[in-house]
N, C-alpha and C. Protein backbone atom coordinates (compact mmCIF):
# COMPACT_ATOMS: atom_id res chain seq x y z
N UNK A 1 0.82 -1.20 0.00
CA UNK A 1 0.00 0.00 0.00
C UNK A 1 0.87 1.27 0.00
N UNK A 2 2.11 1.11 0.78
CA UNK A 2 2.87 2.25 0.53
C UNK A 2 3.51 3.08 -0.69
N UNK A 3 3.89 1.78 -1.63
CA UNK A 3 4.35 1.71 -2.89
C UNK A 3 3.14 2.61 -3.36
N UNK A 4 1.70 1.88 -3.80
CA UNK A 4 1.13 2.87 -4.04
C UNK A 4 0.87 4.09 -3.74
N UNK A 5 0.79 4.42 -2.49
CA UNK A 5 0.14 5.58 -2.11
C UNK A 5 1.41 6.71 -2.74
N UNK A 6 2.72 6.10 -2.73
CA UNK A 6 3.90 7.05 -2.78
C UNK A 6 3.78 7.55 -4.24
N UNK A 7 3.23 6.35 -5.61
CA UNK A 7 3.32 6.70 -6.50
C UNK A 7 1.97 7.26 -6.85
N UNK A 8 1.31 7.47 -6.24
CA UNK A 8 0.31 8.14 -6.38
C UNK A 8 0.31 10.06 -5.63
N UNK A 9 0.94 9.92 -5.14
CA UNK A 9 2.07 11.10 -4.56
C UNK A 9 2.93 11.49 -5.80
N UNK A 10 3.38 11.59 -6.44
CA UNK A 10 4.60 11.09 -7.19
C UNK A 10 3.91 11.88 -8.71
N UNK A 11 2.40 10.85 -9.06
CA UNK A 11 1.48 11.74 -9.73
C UNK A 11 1.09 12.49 -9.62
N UNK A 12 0.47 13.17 -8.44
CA UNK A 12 -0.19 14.24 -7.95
C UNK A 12 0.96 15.77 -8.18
N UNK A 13 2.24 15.21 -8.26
CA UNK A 13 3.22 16.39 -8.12
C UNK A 13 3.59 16.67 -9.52
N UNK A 14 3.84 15.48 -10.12
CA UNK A 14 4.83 15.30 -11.61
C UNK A 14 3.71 15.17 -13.02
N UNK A 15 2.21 15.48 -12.93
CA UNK A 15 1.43 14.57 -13.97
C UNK A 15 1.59 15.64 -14.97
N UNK A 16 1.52 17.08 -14.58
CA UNK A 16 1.59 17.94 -15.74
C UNK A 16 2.99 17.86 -16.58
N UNK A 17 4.05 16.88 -16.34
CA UNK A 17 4.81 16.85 -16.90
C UNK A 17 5.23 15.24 -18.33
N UNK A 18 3.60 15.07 -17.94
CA UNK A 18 3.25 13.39 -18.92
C UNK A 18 2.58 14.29 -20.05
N UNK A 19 2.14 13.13 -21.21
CA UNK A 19 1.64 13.81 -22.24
C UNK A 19 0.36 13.26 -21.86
N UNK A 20 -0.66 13.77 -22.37
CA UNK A 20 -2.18 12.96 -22.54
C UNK A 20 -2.26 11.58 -22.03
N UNK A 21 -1.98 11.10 -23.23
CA UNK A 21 -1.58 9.32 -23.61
C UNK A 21 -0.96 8.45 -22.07
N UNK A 22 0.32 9.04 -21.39
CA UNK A 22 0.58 8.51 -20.24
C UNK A 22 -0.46 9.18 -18.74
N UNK A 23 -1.17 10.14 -18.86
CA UNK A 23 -1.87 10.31 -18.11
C UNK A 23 -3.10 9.62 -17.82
N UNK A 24 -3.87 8.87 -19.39
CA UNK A 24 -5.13 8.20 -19.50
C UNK A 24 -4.32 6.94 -18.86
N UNK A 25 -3.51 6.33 -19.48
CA UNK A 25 -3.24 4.75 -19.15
C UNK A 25 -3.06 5.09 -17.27
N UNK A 26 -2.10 5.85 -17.17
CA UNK A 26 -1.86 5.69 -15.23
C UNK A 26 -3.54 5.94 -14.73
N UNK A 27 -4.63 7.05 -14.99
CA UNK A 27 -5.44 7.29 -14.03
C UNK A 27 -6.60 6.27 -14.63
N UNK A 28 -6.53 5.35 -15.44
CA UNK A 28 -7.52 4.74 -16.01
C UNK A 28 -6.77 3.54 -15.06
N UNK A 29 -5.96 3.09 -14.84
CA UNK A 29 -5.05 1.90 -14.00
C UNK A 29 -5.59 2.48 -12.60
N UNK A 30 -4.97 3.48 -12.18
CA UNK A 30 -4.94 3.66 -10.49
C UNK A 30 -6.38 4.61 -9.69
N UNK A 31 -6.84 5.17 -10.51
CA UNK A 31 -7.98 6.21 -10.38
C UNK A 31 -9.45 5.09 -10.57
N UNK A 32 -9.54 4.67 -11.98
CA UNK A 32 -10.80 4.21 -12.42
C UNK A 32 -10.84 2.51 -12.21
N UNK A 33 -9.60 1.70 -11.70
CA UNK A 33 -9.57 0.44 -11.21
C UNK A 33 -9.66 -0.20 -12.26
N UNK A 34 -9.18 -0.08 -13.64
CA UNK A 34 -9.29 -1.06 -14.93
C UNK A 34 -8.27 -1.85 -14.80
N UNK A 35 -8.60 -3.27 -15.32
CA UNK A 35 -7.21 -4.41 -15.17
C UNK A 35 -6.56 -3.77 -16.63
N UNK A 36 -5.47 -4.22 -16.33
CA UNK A 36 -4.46 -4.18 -17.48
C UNK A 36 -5.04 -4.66 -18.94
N UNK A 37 -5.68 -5.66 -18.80
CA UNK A 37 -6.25 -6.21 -20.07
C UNK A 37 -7.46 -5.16 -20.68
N UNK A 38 -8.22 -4.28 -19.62
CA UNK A 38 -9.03 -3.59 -19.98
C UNK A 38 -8.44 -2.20 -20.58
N UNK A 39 -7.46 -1.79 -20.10
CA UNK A 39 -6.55 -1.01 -20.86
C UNK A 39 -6.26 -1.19 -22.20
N UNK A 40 -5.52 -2.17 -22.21
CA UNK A 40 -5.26 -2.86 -23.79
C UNK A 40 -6.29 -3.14 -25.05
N UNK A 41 -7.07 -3.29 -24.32
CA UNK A 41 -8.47 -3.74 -25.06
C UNK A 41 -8.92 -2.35 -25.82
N UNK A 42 -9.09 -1.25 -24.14
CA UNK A 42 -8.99 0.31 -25.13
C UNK A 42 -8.61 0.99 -25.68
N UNK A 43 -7.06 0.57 -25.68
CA UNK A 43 -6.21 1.16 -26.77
C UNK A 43 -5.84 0.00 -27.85
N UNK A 44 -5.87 -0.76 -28.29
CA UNK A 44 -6.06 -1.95 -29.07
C UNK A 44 -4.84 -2.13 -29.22
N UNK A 45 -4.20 -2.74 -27.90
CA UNK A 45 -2.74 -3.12 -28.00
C UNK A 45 -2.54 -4.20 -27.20
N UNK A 46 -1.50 -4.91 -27.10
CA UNK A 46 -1.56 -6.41 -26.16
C UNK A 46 -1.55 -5.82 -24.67
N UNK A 47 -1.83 -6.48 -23.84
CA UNK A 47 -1.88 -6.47 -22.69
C UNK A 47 -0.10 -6.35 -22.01
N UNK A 48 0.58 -7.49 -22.45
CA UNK A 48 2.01 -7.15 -22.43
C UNK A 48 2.56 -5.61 -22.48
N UNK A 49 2.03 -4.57 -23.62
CA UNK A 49 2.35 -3.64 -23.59
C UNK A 49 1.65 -2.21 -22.68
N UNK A 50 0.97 -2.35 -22.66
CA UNK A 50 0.05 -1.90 -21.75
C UNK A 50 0.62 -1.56 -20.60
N UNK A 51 0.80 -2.84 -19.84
CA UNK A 51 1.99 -3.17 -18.53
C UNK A 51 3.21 -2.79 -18.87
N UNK A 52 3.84 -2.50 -19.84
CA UNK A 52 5.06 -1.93 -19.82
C UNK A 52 4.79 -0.48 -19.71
N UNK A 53 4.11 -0.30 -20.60
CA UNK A 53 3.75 1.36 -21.17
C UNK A 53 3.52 1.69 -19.59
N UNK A 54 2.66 1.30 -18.56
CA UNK A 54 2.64 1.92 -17.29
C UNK A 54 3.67 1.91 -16.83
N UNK A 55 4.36 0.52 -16.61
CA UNK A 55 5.77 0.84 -16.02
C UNK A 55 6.84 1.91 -16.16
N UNK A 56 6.49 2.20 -17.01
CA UNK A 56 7.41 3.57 -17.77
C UNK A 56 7.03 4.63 -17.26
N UNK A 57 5.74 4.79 -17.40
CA UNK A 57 5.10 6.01 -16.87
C UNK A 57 5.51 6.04 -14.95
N UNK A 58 5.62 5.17 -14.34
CA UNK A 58 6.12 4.99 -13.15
C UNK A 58 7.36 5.29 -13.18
N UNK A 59 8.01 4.87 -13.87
CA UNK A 59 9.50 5.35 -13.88
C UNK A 59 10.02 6.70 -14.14
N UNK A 60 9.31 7.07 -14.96
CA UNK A 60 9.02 8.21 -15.60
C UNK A 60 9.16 9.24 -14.36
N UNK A 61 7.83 8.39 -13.35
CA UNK A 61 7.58 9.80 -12.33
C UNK A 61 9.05 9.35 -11.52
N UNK A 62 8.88 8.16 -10.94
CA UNK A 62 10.18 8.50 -10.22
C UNK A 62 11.03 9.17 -10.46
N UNK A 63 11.53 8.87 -11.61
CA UNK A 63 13.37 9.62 -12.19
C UNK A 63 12.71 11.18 -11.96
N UNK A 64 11.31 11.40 -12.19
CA UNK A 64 11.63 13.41 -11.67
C UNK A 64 11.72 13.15 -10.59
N UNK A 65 10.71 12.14 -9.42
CA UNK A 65 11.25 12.81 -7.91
C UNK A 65 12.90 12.51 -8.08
N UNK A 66 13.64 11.85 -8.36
CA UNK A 66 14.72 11.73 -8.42
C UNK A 66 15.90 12.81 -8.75
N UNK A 67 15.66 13.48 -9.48
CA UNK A 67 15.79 14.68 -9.72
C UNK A 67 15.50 16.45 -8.92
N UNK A 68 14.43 15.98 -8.83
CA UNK A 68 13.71 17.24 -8.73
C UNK A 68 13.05 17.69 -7.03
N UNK A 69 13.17 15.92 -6.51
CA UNK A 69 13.16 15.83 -5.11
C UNK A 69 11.96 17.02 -4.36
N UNK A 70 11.08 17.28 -5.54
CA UNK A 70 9.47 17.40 -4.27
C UNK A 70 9.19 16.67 -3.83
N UNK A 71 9.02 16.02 -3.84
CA UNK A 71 8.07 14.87 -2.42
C UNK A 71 9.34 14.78 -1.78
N UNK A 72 9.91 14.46 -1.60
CA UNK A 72 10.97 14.43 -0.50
C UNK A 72 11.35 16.47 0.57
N UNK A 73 11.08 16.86 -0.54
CA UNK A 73 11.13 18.51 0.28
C UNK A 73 9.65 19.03 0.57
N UNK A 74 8.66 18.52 0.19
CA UNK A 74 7.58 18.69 0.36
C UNK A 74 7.40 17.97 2.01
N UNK A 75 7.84 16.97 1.77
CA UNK A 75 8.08 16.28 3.40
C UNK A 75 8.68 16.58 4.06
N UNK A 76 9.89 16.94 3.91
CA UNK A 76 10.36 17.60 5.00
C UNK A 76 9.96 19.16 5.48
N UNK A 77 8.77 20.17 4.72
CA UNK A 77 8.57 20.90 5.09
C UNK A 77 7.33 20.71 6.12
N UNK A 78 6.86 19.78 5.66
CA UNK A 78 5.68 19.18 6.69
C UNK A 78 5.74 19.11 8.21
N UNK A 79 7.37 18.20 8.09
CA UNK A 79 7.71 17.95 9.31
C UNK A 79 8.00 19.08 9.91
N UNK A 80 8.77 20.01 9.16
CA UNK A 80 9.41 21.17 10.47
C UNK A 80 8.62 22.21 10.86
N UNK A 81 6.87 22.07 10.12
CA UNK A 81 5.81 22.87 10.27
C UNK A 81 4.54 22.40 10.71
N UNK A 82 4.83 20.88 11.14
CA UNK A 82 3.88 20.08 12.50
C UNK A 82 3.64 21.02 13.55
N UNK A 83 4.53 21.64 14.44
CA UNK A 83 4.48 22.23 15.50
C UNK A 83 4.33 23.42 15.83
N UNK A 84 3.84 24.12 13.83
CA UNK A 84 3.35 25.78 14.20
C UNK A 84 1.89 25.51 14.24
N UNK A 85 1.67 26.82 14.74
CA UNK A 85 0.30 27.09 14.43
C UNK A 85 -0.88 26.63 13.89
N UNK A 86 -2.45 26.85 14.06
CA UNK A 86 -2.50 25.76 12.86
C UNK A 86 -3.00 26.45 12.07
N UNK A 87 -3.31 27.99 11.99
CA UNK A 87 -3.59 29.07 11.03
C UNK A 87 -2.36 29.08 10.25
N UNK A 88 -1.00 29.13 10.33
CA UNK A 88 0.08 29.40 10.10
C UNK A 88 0.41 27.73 9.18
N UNK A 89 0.37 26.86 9.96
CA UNK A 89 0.32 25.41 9.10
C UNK A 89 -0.44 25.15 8.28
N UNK A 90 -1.49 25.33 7.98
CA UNK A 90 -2.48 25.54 6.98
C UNK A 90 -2.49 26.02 6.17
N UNK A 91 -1.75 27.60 6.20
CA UNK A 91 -1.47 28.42 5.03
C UNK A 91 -0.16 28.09 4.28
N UNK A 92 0.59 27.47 4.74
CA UNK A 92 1.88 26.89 4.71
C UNK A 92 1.09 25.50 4.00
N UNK A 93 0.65 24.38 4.30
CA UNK A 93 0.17 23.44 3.68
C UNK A 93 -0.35 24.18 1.95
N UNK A 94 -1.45 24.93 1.93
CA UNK A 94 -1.74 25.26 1.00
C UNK A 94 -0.91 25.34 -0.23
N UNK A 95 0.07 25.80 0.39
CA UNK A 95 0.97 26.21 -0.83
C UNK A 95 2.12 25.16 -1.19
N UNK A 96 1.98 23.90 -0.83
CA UNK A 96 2.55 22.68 -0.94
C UNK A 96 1.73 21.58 -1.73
């Protein structure tokens, strides 16, 4: 569950940086609960590819956090802003 939730994190930060095409296959997979085969079926391609084509798109997001390390600074601003305020943490959340 972590795996997911992280790469679903991962989307939420990096998606404006996919084209169309990798945005339908990931939120039609993780958003709308289609098996892989139902993917394939809608884009009229094997199922084999399908599952790759996501995998990529996963990789995809990683190598930016990898790079670009928001979710990792996004977290650590979290942490060092647990213990303000919560008018002040809130407005601070917002903009994260």
């Amino acid at each position: 569950m972590v795996e997911r939730e992280y790469i679903l994190t991962l989307y939420e930060i990096y998606n404006k940086l996919l084209t169309e095409r990798e945005k339908s296959y990931f939120e039609y997979y993780y958003f709308e609960d289609y098996s892989m085969q139902e993917i394939a079926d809608l884009y009229e391609v094997s199922k084999s590819y399908a599952s790759k084509f996501l995998n990529q798109i996963v990789d995809k997001l990683d190598k930016y956090e990898s790079l670009l390390l928001l979710n990792e600074k996004n977290n650590k601003i979290k942490d060092i802003i647990k213990d303000l305020p919560s008018n002040i943490k809130d407005k601070i959340e917002e903009l994260l």
